[in-house]
C-alpha atoms as a PDB file:
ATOM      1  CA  UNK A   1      90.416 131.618 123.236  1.00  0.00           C
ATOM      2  CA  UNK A   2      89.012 133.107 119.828  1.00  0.00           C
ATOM      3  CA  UNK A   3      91.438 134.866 117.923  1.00  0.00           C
ATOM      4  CA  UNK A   4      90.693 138.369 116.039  1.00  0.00           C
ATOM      5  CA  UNK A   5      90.760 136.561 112.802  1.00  0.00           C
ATOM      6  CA  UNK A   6      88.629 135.631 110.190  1.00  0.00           C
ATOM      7  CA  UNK A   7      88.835 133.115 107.497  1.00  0.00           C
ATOM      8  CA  UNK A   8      86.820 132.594 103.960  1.00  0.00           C
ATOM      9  CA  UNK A   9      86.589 130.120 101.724  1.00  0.00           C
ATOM     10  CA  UNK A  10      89.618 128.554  99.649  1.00  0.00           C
ATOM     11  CA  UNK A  11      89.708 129.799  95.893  1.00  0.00           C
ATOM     12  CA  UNK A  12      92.122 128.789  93.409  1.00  0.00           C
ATOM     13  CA  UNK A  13      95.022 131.335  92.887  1.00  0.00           C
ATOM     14  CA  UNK A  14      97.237 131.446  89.767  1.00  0.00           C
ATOM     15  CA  UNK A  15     100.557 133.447  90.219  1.00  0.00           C
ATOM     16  CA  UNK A  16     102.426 134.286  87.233  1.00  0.00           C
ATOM     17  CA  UNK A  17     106.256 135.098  87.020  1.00  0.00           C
ATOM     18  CA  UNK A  18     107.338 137.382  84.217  1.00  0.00           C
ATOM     19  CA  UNK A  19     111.209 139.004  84.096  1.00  0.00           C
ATOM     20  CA  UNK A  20     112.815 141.408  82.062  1.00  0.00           C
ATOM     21  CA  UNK A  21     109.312 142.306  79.971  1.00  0.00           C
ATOM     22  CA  UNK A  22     108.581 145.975  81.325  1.00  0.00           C
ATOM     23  CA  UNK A  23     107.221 146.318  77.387  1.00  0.00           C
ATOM     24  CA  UNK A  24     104.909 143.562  77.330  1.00  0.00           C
ATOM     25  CA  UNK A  25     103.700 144.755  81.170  1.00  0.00           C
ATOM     26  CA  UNK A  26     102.913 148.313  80.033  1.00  0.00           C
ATOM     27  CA  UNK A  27     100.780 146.516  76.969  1.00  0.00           C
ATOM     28  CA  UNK A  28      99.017 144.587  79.192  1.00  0.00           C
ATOM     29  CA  UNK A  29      98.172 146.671  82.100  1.00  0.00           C
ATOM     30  CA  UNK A  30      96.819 149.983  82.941  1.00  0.00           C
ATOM     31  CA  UNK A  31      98.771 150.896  85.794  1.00  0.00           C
ATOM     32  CA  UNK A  32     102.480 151.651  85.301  1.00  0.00           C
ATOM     33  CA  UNK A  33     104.216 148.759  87.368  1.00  0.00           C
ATOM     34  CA  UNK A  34     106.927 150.515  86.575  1.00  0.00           C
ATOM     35  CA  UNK A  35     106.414 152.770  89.234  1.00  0.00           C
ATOM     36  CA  UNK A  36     106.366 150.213  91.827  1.00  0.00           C
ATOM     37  CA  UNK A  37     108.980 149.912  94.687  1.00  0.00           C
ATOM     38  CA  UNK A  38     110.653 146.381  95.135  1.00  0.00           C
ATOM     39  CA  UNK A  39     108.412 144.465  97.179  1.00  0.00           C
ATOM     40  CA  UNK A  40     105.476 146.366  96.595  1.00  0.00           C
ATOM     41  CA  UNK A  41     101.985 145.140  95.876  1.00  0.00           C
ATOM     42  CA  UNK A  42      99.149 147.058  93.502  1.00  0.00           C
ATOM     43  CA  UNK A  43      96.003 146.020  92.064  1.00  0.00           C
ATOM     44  CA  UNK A  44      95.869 146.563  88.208  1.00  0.00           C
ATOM     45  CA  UNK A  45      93.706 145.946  85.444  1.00  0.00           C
ATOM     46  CA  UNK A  46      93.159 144.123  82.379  1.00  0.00           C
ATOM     47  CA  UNK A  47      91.290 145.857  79.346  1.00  0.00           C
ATOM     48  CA  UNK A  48      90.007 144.333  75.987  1.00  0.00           C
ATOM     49  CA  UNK A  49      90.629 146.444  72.598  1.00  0.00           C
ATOM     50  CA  UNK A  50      87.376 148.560  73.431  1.00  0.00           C
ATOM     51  CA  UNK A  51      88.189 149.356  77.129  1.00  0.00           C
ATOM     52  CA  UNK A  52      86.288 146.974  78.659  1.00  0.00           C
ATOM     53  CA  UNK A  53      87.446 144.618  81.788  1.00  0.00           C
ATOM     54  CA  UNK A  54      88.615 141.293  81.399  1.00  0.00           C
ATOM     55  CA  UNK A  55      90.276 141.261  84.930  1.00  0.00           C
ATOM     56  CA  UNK A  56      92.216 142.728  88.282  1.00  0.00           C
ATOM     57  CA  UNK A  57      95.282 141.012  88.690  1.00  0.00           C
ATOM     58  CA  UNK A  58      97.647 141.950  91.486  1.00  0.00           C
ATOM     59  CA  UNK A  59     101.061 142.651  90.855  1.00  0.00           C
ATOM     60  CA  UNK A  60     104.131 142.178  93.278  1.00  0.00           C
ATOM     61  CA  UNK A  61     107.095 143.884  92.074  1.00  0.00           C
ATOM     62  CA  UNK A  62     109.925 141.286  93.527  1.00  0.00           C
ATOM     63  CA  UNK A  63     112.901 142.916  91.673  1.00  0.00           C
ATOM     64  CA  UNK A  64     114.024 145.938  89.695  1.00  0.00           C
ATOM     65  CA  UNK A  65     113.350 143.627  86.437  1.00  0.00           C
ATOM     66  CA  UNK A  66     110.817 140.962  87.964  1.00  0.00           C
ATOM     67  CA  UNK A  67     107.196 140.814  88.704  1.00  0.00           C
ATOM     68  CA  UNK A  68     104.873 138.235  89.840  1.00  0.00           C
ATOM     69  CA  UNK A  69     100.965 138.578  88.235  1.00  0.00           C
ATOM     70  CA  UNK A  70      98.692 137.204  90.680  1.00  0.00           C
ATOM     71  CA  UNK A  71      95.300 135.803  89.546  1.00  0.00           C
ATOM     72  CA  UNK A  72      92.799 134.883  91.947  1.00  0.00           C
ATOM     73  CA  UNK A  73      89.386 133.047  91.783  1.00  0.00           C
ATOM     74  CA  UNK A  74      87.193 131.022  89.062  1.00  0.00           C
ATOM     75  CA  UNK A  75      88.006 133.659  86.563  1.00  0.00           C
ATOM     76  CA  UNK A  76      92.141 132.800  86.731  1.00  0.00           C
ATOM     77  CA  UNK A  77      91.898 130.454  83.864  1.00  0.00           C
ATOM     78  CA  UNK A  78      90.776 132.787  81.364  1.00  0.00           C
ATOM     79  CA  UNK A  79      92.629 135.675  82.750  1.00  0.00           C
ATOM     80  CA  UNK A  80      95.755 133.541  82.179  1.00  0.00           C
ATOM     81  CA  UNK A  81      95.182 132.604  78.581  1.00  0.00           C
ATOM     82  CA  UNK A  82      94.508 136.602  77.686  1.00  0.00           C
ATOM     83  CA  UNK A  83      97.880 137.338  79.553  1.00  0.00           C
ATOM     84  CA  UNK A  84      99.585 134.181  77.427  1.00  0.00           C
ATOM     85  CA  UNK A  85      98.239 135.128  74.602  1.00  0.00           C
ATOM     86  CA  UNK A  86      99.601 138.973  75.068  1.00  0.00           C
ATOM     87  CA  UNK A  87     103.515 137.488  75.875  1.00  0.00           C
ATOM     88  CA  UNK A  88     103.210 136.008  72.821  1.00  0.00           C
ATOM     89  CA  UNK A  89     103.289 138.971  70.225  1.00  0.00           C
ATOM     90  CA  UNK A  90     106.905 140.020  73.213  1.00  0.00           C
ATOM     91  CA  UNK A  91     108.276 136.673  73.219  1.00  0.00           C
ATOM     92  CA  UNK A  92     107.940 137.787  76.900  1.00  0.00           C
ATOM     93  CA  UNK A  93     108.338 134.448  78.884  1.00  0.00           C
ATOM     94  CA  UNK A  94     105.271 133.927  81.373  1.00  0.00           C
ATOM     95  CA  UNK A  95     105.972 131.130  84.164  1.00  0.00           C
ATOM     96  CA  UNK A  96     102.812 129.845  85.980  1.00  0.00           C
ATOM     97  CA  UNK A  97     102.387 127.907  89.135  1.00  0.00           C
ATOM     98  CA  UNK A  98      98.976 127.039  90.045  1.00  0.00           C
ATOM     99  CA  UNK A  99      97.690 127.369  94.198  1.00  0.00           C
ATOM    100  CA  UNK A 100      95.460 128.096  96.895  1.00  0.00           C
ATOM    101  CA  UNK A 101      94.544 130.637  98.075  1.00  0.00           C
ATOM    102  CA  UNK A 102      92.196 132.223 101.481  1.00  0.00           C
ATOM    103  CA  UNK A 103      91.278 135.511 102.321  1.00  0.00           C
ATOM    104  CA  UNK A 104      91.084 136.577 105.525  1.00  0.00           C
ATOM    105  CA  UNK A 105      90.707 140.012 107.858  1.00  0.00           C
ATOM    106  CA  UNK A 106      92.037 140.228 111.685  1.00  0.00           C
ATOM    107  CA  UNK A 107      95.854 139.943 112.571  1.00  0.00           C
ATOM    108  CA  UNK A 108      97.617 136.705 111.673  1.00  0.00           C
ATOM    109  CA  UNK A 109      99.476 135.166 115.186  1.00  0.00           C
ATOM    110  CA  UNK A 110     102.152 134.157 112.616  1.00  0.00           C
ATOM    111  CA  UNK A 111     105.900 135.325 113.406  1.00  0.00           C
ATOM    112  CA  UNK A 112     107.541 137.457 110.668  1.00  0.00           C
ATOM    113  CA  UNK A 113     104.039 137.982 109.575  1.00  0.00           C
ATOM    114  CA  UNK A 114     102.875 141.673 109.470  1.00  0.00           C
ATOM    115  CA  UNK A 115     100.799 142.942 107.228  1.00  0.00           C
ATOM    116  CA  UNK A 116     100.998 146.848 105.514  1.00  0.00           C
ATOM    117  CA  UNK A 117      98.510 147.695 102.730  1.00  0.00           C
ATOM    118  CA  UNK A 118      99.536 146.975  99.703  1.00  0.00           C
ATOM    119  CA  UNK A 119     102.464 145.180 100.405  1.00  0.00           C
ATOM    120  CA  UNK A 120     103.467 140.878 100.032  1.00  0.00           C
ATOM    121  CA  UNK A 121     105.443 138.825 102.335  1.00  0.00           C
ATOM    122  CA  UNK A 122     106.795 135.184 102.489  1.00  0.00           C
ATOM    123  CA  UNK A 123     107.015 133.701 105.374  1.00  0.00           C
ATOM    124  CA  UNK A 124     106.796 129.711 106.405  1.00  0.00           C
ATOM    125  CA  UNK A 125     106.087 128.566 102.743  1.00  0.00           C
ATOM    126  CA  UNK A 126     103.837 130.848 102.140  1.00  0.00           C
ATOM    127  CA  UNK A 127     103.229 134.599 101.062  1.00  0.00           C
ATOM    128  CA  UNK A 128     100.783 136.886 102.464  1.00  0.00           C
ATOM    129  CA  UNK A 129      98.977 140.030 100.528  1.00  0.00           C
ATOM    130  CA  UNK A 130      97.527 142.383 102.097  1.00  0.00           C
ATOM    131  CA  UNK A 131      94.689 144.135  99.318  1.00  0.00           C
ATOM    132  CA  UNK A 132      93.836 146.831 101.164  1.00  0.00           C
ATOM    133  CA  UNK A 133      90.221 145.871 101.642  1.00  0.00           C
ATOM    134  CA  UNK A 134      91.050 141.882 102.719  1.00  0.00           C
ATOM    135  CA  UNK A 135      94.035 140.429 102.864  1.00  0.00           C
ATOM    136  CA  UNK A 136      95.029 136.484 100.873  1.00  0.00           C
ATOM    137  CA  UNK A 137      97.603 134.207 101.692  1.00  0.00           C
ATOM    138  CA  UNK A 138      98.626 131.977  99.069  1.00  0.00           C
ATOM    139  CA  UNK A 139     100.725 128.883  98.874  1.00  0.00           C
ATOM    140  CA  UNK A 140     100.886 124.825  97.823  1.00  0.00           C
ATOM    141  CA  UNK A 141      97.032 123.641  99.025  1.00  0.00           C
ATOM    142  CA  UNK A 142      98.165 121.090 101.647  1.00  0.00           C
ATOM    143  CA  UNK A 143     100.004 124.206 103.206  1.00  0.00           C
ATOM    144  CA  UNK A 144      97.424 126.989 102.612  1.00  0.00           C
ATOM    145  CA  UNK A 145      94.639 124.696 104.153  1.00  0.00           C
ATOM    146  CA  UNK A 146      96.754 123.578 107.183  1.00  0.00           C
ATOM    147  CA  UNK A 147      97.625 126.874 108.244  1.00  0.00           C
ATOM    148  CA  UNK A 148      93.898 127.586 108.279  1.00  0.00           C
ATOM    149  CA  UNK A 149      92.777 124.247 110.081  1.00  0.00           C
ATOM    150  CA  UNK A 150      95.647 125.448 113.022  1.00  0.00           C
ATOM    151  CA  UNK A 151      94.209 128.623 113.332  1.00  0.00           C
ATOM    152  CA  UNK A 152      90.322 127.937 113.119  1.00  0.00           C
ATOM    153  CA  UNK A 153      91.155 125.322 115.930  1.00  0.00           C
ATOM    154  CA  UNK A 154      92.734 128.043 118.270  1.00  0.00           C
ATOM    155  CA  UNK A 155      89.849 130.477 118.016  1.00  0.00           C
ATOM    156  CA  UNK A 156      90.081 131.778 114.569  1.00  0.00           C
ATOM    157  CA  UNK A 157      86.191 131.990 112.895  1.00  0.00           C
ATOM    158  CA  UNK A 158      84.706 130.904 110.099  1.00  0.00           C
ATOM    159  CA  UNK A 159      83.271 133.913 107.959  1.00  0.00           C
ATOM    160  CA  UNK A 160      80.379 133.810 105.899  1.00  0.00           C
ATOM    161  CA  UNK A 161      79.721 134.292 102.229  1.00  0.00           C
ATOM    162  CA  UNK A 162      77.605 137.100 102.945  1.00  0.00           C
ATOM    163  CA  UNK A 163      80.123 138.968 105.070  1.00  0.00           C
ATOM    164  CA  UNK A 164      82.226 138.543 102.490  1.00  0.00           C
ATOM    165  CA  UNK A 165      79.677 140.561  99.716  1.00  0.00           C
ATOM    166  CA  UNK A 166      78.885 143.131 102.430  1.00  0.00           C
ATOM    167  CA  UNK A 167      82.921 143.729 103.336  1.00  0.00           C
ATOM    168  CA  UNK A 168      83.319 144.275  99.458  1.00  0.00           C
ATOM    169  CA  UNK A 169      80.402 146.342  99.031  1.00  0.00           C
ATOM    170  CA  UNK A 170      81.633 148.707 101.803  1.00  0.00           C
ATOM    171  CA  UNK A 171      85.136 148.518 100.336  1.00  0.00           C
ATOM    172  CA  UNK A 172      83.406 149.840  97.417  1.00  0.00           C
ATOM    173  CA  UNK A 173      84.964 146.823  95.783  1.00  0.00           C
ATOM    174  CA  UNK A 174      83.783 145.510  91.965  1.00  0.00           C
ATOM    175  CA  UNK A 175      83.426 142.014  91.338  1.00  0.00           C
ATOM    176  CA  UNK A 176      83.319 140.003  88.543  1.00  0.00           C
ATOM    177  CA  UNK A 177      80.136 139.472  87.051  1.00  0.00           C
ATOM    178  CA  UNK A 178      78.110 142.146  88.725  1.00  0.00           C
ATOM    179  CA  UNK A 179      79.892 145.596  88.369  1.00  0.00           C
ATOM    180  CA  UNK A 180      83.036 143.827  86.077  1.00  0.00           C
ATOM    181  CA  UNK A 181      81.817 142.745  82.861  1.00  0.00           C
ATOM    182  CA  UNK A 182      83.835 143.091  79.380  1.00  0.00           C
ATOM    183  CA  UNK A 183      81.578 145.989  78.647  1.00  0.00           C
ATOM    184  CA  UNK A 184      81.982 148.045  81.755  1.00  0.00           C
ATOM    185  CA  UNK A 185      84.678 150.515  81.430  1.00  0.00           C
ATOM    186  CA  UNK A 186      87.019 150.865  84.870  1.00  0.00           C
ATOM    187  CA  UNK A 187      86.478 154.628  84.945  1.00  0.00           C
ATOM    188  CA  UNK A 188      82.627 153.415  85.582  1.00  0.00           C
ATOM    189  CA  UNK A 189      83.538 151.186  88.190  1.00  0.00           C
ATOM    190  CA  UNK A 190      85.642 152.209  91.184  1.00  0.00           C
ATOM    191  CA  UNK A 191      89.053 151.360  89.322  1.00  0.00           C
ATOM    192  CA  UNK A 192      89.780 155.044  88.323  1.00  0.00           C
ATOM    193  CA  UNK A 193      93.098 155.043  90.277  1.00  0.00           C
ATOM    194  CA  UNK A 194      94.880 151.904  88.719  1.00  0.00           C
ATOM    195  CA  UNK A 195      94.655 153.263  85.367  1.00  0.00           C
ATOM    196  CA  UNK A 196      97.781 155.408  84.424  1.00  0.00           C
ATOM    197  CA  UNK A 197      97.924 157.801  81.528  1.00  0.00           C
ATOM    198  CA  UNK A 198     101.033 160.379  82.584  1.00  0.00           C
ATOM    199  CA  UNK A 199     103.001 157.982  79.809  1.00  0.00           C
ATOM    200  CA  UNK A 200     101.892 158.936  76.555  1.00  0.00           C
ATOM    201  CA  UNK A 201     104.143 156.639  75.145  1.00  0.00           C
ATOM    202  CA  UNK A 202     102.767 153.929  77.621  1.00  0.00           C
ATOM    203  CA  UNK A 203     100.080 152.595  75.218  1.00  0.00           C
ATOM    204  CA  UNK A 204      98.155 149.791  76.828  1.00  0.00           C
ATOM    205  CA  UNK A 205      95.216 147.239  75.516  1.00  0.00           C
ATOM    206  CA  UNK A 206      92.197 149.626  75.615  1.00  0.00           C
ATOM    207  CA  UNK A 207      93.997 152.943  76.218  1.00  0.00           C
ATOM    208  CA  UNK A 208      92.339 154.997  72.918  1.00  0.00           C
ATOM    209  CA  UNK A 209      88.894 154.497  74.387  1.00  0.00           C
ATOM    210  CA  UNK A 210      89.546 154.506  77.830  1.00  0.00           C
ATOM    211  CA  UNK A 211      91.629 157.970  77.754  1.00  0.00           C
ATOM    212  CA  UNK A 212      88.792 159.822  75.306  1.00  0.00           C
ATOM    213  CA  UNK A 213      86.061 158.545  78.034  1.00  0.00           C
ATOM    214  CA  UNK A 214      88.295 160.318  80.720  1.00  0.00           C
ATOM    215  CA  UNK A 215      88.897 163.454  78.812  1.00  0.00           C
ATOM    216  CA  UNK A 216      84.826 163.839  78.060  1.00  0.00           C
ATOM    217  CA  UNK A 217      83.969 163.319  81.731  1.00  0.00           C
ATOM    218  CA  UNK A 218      80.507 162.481  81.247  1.00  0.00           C
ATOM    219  CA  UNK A 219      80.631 158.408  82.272  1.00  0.00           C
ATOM    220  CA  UNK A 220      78.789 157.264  85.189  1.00  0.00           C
ATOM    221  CA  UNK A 221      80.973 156.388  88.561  1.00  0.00           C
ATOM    222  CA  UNK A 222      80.192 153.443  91.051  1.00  0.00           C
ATOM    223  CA  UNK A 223      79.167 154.757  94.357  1.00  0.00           C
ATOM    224  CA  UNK A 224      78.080 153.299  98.281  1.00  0.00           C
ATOM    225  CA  UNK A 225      74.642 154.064  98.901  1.00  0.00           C
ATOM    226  CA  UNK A 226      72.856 153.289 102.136  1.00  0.00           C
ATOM    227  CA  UNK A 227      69.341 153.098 102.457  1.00  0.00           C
ATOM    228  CA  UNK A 228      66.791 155.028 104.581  1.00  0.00           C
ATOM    229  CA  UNK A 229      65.137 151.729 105.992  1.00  0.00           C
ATOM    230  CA  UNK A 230      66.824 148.417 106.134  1.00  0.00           C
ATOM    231  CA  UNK A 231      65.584 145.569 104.227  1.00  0.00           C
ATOM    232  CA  UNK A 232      66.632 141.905 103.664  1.00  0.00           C
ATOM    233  CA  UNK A 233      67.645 141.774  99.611  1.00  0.00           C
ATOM    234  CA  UNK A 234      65.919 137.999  99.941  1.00  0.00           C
ATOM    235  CA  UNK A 235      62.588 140.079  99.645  1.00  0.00           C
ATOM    236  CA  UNK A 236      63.004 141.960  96.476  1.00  0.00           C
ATOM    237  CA  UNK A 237      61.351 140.635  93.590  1.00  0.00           C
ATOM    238  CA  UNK A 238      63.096 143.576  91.540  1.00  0.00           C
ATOM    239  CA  UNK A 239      66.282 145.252  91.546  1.00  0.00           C
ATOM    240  CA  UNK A 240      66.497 148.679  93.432  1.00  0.00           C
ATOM    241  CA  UNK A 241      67.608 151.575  91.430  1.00  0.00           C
ATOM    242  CA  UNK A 242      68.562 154.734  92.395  1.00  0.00           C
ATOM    243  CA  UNK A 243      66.808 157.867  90.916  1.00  0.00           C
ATOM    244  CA  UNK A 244      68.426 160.683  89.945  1.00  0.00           C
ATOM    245  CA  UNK A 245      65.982 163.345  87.809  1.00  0.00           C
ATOM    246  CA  UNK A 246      63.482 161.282  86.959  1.00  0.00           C
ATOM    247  CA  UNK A 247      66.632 158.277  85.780  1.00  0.00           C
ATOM    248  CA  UNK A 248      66.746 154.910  87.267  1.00  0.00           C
ATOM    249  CA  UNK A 249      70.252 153.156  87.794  1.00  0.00           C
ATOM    250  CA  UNK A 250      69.995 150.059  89.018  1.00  0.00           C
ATOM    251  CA  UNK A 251      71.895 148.830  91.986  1.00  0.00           C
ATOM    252  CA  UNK A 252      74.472 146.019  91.016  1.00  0.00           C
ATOM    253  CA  UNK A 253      75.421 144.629  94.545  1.00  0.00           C
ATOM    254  CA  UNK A 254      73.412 144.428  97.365  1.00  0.00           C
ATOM    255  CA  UNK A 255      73.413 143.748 101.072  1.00  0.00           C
ATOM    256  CA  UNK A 256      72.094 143.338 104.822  1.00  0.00           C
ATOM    257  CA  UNK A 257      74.408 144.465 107.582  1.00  0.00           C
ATOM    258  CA  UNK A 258      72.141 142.747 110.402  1.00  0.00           C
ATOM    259  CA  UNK A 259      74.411 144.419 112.919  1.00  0.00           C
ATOM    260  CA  UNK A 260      73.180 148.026 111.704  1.00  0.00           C
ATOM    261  CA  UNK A 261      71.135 147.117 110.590  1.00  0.00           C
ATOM    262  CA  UNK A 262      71.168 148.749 107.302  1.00  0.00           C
ATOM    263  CA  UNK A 263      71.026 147.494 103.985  1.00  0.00           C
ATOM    264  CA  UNK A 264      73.785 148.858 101.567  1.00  0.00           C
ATOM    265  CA  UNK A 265      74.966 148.571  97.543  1.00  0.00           C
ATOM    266  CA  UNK A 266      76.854 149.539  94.608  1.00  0.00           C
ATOM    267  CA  UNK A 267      75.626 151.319  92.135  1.00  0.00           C
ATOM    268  CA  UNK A 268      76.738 153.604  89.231  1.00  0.00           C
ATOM    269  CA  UNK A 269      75.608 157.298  88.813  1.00  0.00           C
ATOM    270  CA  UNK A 270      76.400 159.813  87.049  1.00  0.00           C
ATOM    271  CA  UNK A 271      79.364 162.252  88.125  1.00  0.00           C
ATOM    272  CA  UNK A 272      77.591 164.773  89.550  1.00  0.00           C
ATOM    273  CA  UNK A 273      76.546 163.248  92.067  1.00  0.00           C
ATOM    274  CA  UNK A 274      78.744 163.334  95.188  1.00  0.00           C
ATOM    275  CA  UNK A 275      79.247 161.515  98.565  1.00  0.00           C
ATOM    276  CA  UNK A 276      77.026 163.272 100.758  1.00  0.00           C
ATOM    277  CA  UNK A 277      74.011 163.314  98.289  1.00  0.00           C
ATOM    278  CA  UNK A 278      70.467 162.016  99.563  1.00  0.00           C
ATOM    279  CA  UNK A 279      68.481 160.567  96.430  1.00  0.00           C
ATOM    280  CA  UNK A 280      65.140 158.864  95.634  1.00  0.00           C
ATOM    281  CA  UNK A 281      64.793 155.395  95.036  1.00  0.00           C
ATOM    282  CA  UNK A 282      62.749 152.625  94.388  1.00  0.00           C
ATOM    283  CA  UNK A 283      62.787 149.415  96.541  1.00  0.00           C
ATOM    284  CA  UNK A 284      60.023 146.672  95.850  1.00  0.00           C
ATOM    285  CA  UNK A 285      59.692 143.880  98.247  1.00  0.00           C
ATOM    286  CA  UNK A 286      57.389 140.894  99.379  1.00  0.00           C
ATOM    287  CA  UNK A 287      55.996 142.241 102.112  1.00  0.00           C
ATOM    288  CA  UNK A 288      56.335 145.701 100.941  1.00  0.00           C
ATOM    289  CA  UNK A 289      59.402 147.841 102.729  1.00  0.00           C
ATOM    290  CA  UNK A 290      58.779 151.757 103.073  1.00  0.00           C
ATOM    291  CA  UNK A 291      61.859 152.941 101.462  1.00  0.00           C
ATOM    292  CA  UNK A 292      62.288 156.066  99.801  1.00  0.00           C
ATOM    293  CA  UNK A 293      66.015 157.779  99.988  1.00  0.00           C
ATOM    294  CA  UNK A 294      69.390 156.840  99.901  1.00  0.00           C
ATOM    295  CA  UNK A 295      72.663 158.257 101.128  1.00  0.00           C
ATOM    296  CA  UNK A 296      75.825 158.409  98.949  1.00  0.00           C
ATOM    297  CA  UNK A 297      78.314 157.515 101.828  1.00  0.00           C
ATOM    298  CA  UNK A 298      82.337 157.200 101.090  1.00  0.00           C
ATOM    299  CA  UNK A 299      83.850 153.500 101.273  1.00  0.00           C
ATOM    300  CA  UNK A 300      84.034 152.238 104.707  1.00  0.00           C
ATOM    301  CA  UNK A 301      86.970 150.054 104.660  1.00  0.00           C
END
């Protein structure tokens, strides 16, 4: 009998324990953990000295005083020697433990094991995050892969790569490498709500820049457009771009939603424009697709 569950591939997962360093967790990340109710779970971010992104780690708050830094992906490495090299101008004390990790979306047949947004739970060896968008459960890699084995054998699926991308882009979701790049400013892409300035005296890495971006208003924001005609991104031989008077911006994610079917992306613009707005763009494919608009639409997940 299939189950309504679906798994992704493994990725490595880094989790870091930090305790009693509230000081060297308000240096390192823009949102105010702080703020965070014991056994809570919120995405953050990582900025260098100019405001740029270096990563999204998750935090779980496990105790008034103790917090757990969760890294995930190919990117953990370096994220963890930025955040070691941080502790060490707090002689804050950063324990690691390196795991596996698998996303996954559907309802987990697991006792003890249900999920709210935003929230962490250990159960069986294991803990489970739900991230709003997907949720991860992370543990040793004998245990992490076993539990998925068990459940792809009872009916769970298999999912895709490119399910994956198009579950993201509908999330609105940045990823590294395409919309997150040490250049790109959070405020540009989708990550406006884990940065935290009501602290003045808060002052984390990249806070100067970030905050005088904010208070000018005139960045660019990433937005979910949908296209007028569907078209397989396999085609293009150039990268869409949206047009807004007489300006290209070019998409940065892209994807085919065969069940639409519609094709969908990410793509910044600037503020003015709002969900709801139907632009010009420019689509160039091999054979040529007969696409001229696209609809701002609001995250779908």
């Amino acid at each position: 009998m299939a189950l309504d569950l679906v798994f992704f591939e493994k990725m490595p997962v880094t989790v870091l324990s930090v305790n009693n360093a509230e000081r060297f967790l308000a240096r390192l990340l823009t949102s105010d953990v702080r703020k965070m109710p014991v056994g809570g779970l919120e995405r953050s971010v990582m900025l260098n000295a100019t405001g740029g992104v270096i990563g999204l780690p998750w935090v779980v708050r496990k105790s008034l005083t103790d917090w757990d830094v969760v890294l995930m992906g190919e990117e953990a490495d370096a994220e963890e020697a930025w955040i070691r090299q941080v502790a060490v101008a707090f002689d804050a004390e950063v324990e690691g433990a390196r795991l596996s990790g698998a996303s996954f979306v559907g309802t987990l047949p697991v006792e003890g094991v249900a999920l709210k947004p935003q929230t962490a739970i250990e159960a069986c060896g294991l803990r489970f995050l739900s991230l709003s968008w997907i949720n991860l459960v992370v543990g040793a890699d004998e245990a992490v892969s076993a539990l998925v084995d068990n459940l792809l054998r009872a009916g769970a699926h298999k999912g895709e790569k490119t399910g994956y991308d198009a579950m993201r882009i509908f999330a609105r979701e940045p990823a590294i490498g395409l919309e997150l790049t040490e250049g790109a400013s959070p405020l540009e892409t989708g990550l406006e709500d884990a940065v935290d300035f009501s602290d003045p005296e808060r002052i984390f890495i990249g806070r100067a820049l970030t905050e005088a971006r904010a208070k000018a208003g005139n960045h660019l924001t990433m937005q979910l457009v949908a296209f007028d005609v569907a078209f397989d991104p396999n085609l293009l031989i150039e990268v869409p771009s949206i047009l807004v008077e007489g300006q290209a911006y070019p998409l940065t994610s892209i994807a085919r939603v065969p069940e639409g079917p519609f094709t969908v992306g990410l793509v910044r613009l600037p503020a003015s424009v709002a969900i709801g707005a139907h632009l010009e763009c420019s689509v160039t494919t091999d054979p040529r697709t007969f696409c001229k608009g696209a609809l701002v639409v609001d995250r779908q997940i």
